[in-house]
C-alpha atoms as a PDB file:
ATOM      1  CA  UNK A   1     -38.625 -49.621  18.871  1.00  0.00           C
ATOM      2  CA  UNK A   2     -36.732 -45.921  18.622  1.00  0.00           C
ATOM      3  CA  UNK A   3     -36.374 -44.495  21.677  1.00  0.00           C
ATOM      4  CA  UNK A   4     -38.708 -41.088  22.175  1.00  0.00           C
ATOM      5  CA  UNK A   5     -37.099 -37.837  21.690  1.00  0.00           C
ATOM      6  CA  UNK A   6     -38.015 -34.402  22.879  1.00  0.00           C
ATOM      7  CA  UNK A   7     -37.233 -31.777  19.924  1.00  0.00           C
ATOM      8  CA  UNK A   8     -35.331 -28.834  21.367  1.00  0.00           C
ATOM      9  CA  UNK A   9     -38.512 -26.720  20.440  1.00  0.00           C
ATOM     10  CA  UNK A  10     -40.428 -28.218  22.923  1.00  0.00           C
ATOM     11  CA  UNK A  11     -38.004 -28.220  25.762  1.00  0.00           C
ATOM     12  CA  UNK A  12     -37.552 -25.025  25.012  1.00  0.00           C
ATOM     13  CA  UNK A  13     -41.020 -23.949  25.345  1.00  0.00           C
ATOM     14  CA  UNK A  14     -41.385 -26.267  28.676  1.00  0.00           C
ATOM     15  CA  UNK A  15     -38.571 -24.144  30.366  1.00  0.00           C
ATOM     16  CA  UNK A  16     -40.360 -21.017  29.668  1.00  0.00           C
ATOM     17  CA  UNK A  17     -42.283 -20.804  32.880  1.00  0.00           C
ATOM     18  CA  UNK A  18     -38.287 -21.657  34.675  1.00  0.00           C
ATOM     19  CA  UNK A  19     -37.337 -17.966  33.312  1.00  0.00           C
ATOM     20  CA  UNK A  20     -39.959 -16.562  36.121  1.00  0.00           C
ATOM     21  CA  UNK A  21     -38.410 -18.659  39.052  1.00  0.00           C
ATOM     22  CA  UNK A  22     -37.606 -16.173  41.525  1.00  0.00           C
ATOM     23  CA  UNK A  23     -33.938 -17.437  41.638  1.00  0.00           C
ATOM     24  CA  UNK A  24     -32.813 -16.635  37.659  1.00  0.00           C
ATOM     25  CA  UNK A  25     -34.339 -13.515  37.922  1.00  0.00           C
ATOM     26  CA  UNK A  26     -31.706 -11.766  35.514  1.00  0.00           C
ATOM     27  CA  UNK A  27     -29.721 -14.652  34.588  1.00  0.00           C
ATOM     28  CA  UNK A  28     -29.467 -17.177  31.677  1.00  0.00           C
ATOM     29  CA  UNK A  29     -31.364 -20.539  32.024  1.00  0.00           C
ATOM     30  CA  UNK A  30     -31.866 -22.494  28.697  1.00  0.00           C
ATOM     31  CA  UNK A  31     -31.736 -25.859  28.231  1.00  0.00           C
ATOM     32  CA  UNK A  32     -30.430 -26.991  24.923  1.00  0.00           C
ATOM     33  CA  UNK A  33     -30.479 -30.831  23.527  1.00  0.00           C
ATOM     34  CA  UNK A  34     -28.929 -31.490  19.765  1.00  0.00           C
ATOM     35  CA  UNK A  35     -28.037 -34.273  18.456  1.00  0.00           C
ATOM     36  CA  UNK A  36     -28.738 -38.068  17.488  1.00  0.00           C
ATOM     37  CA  UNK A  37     -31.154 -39.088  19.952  1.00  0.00           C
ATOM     38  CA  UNK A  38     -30.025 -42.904  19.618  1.00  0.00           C
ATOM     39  CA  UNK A  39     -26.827 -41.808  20.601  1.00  0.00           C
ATOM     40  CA  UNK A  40     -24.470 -43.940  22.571  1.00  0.00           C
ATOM     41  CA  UNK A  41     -22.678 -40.938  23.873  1.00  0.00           C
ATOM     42  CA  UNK A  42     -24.374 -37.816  25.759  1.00  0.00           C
ATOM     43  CA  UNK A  43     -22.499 -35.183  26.620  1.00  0.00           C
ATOM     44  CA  UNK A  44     -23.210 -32.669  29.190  1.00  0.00           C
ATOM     45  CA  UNK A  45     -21.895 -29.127  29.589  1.00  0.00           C
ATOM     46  CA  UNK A  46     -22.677 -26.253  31.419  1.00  0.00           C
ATOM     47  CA  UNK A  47     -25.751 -23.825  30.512  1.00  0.00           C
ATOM     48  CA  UNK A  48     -24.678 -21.729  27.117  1.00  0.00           C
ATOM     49  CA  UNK A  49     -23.192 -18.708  26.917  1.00  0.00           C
ATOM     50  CA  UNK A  50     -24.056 -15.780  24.912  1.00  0.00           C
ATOM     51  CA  UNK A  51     -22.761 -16.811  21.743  1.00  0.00           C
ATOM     52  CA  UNK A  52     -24.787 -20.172  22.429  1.00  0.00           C
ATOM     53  CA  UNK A  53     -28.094 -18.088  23.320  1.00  0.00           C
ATOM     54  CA  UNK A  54     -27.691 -16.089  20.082  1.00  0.00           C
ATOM     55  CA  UNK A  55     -26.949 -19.372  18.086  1.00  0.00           C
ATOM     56  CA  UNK A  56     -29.565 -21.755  19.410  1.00  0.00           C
ATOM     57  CA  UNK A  57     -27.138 -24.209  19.234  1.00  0.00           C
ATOM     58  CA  UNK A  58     -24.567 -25.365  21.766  1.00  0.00           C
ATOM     59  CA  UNK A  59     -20.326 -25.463  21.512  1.00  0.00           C
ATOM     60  CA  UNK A  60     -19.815 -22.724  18.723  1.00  0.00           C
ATOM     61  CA  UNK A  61     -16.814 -20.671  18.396  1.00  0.00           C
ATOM     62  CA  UNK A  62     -13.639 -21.618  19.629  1.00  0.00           C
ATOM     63  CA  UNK A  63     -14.449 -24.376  22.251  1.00  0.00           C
ATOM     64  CA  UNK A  64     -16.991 -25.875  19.375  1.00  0.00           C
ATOM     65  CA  UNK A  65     -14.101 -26.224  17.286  1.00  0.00           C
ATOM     66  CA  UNK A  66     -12.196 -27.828  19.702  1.00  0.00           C
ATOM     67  CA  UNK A  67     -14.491 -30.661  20.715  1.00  0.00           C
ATOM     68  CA  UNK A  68     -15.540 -31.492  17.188  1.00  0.00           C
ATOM     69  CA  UNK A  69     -11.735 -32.506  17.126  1.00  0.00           C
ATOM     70  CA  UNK A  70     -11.879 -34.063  20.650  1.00  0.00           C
ATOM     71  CA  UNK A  71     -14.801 -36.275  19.536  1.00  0.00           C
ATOM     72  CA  UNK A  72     -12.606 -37.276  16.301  1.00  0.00           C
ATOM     73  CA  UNK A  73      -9.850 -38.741  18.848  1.00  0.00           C
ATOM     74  CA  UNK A  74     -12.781 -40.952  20.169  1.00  0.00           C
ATOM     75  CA  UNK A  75     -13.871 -41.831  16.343  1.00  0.00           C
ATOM     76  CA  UNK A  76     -16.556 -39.313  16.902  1.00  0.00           C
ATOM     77  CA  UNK A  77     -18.744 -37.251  15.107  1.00  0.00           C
ATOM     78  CA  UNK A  78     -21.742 -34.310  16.580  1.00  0.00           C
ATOM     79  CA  UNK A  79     -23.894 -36.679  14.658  1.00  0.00           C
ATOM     80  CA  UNK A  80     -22.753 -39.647  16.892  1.00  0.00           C
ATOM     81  CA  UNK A  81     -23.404 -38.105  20.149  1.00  0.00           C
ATOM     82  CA  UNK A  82     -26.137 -35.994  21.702  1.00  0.00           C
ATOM     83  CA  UNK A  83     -25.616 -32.797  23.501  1.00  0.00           C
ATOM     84  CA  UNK A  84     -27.543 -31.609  26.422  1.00  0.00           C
ATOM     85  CA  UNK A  85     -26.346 -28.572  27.932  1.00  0.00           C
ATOM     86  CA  UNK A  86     -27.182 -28.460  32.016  1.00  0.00           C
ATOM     87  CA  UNK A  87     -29.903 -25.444  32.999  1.00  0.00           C
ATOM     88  CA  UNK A  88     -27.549 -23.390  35.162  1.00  0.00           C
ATOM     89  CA  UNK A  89     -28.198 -20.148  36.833  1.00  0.00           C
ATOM     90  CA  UNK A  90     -25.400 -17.605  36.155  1.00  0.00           C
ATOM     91  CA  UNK A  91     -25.282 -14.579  38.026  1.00  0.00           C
ATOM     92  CA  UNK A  92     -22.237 -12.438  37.677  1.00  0.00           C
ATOM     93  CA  UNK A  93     -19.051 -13.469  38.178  1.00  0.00           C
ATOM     94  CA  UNK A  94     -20.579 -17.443  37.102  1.00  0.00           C
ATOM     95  CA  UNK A  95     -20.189 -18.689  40.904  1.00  0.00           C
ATOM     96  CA  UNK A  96     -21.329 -21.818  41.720  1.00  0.00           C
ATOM     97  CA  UNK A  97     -25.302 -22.482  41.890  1.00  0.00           C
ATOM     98  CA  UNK A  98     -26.791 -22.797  45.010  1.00  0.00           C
ATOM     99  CA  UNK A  99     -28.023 -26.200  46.096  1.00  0.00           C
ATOM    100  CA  UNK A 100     -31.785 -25.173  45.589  1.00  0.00           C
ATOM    101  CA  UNK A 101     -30.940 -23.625  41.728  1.00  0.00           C
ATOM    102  CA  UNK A 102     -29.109 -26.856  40.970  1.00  0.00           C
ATOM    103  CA  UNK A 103     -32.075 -28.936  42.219  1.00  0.00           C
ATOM    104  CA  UNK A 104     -35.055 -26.672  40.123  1.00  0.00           C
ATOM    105  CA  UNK A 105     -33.047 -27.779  37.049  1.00  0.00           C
ATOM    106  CA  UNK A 106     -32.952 -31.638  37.632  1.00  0.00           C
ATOM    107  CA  UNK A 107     -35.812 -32.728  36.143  1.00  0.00           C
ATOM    108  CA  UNK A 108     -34.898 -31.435  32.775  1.00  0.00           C
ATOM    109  CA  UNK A 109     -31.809 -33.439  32.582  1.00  0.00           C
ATOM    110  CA  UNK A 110     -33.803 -36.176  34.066  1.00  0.00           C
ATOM    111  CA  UNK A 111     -35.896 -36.163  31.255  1.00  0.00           C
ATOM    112  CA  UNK A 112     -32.860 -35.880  28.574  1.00  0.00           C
ATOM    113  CA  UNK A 113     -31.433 -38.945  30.230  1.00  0.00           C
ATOM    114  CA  UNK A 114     -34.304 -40.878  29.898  1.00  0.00           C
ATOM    115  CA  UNK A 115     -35.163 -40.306  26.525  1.00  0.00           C
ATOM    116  CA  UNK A 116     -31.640 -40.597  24.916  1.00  0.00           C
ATOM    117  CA  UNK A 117     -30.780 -43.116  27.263  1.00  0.00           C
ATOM    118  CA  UNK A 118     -26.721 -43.554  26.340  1.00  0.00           C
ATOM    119  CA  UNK A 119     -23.969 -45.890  26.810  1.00  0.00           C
ATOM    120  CA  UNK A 120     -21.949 -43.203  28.439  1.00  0.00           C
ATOM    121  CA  UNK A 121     -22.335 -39.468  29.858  1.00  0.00           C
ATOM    122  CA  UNK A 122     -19.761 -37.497  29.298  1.00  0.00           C
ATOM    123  CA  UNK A 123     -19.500 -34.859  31.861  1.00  0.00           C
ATOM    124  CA  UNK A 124     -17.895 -31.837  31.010  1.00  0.00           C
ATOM    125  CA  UNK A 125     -16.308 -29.445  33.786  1.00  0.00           C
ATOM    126  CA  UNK A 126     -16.609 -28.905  37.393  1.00  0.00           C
ATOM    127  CA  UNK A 127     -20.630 -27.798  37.268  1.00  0.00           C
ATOM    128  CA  UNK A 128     -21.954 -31.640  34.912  1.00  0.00           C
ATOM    129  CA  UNK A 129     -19.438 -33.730  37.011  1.00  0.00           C
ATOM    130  CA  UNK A 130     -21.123 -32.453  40.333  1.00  0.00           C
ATOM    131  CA  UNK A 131     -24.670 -32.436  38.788  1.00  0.00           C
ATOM    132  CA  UNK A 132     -24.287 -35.961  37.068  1.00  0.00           C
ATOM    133  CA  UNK A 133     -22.370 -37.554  39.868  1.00  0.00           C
ATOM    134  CA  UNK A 134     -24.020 -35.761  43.329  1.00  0.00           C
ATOM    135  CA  UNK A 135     -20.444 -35.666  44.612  1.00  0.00           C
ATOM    136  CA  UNK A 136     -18.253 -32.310  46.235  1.00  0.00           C
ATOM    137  CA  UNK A 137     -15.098 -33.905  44.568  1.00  0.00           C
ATOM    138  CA  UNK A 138     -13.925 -31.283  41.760  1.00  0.00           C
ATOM    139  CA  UNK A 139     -13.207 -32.349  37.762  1.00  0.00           C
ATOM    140  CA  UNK A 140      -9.419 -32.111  38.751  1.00  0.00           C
ATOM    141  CA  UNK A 141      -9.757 -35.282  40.902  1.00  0.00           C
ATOM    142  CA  UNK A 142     -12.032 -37.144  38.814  1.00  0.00           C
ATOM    143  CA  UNK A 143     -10.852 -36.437  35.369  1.00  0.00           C
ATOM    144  CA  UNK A 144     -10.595 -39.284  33.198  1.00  0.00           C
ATOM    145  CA  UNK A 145     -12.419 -41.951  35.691  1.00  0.00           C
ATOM    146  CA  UNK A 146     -14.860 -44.162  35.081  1.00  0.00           C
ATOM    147  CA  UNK A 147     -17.823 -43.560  37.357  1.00  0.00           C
ATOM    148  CA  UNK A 148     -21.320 -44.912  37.969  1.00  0.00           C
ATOM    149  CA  UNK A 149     -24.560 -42.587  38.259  1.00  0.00           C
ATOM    150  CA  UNK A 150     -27.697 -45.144  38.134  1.00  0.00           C
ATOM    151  CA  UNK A 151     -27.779 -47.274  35.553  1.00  0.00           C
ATOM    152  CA  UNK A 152     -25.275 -44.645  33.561  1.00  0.00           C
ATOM    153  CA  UNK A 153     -21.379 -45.318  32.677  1.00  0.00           C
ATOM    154  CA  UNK A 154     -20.010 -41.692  33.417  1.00  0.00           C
ATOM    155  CA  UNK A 155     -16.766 -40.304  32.437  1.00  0.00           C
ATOM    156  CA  UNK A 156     -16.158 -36.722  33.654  1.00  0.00           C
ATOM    157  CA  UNK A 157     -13.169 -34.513  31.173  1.00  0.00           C
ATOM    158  CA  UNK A 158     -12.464 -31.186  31.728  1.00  0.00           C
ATOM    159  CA  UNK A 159     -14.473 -28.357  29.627  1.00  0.00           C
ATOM    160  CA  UNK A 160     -13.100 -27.653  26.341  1.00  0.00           C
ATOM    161  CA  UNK A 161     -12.820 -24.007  27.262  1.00  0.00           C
ATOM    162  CA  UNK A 162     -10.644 -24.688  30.306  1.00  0.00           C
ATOM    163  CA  UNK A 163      -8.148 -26.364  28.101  1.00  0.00           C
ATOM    164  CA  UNK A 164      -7.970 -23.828  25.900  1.00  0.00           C
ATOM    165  CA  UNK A 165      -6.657 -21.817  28.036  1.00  0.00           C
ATOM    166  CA  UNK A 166      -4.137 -24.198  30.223  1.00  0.00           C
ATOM    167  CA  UNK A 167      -1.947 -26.689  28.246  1.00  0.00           C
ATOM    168  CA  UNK A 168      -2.033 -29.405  31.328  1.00  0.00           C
ATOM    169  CA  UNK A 169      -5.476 -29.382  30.906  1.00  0.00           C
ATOM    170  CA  UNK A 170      -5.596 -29.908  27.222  1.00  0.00           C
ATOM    171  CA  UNK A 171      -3.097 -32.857  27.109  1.00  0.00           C
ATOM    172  CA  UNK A 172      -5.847 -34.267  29.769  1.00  0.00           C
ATOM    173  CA  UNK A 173      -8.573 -33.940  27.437  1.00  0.00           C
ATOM    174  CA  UNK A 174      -7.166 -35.438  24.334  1.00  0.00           C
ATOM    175  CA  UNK A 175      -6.407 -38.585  26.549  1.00  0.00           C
ATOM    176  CA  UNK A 176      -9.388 -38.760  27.853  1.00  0.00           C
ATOM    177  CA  UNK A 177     -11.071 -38.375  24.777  1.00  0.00           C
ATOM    178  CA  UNK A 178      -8.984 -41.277  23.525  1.00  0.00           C
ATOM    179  CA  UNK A 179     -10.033 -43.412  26.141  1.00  0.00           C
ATOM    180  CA  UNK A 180     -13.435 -42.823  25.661  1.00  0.00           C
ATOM    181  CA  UNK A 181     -12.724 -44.240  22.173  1.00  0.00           C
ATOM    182  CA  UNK A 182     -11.232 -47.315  23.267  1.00  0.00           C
ATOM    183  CA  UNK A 183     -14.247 -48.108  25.906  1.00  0.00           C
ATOM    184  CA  UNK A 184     -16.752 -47.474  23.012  1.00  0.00           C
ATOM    185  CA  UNK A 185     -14.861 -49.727  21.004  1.00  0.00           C
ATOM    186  CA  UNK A 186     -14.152 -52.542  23.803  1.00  0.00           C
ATOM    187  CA  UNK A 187     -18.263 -52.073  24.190  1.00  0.00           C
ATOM    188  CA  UNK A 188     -19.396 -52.286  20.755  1.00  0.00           C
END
């Protein structure tokens, strides 16, 4: 039986009445979810930028590029995985949410989880790691580990946009990325 899916459309629309909360007055909250929706592989980012808002779709531009090539070292395609961008306030300056923003968006990750319903989560960044995994520890101490969130395999990699910026970081990611390969491969 295929799993259910929620088109993008209608999470959109469902997140409409989030734009009046009181505490992203002024700030972007979408939630976006592309991709295969019997996907073995979800990966989650933070909310999308402007280029992302003005796209309707999520990783364009630079960083877009970038993962399409990071999902190649796992034998990885967009159409393989499914994407699911974390509702994030983000006032000025993008500081971290408070604990009462983070917890208004739950449920619509919940959801995402439960209907793709994936082998792995791939966390992406500092913002996903905490979300997926409830935990203080930053992505610099977690990187590349295995972890356990519920009944989901999660693997936490720095955000594509860090690394381009900071070589260390980007010699991180392609390993990690090729790890992720191998444990798809080991669990196939």
């Amino acid at each position: 039986m295929p799993k259910p899916h929620i088109p993008l459309e209608e999470i959109r629309t469902s997140v409409e009445s989030c734009r009046r909360c009181p505490l992203c007055e002024g700030r972007t909250h979408i939630v976006f979810g592309e991709g295969n929706p019997e996907a073995r592989v979800m990966i989650v980012g933070e909310a999308p930028g402007k280029n992302e808002d003005l796209q309707g779709r999520p990783f364009v531009g630079a960083a877009g590029k970038y993962l399409d090539e990071l999902l190649a070292m796992a034998e990885l395609a967009r159409e393989d995985v499914f994407i699911a961008n974390v509702l994030k306030c983000r006032p000025p300056g993008n500081r971290d949410p408070r604990p009462e923003e983070i917890e208004a968006c739950t449920p619509y990750l919940r959801e995402q989880t439960r209907t793709i319903s994936p082998d792995f989560i791939v966390t992406l960044g500092n913002f996903s790691t905490k979300f997926i995994l409830k935990t203080d520890v930053g992505i610099t101490r977690l990187h590349g580990k295995l972890a356990q969130a519920g009944k989901f395999q999660v693997f936490p990699v720095y955000h594509p946009a860090a690394a381009l910026y900071d070589r260390s970081k980007r010699t991180a990611l392609e390993e990690d990325f090729a790890t992720l390969g191998r444990l798809l491969a080991e669990e196939a």
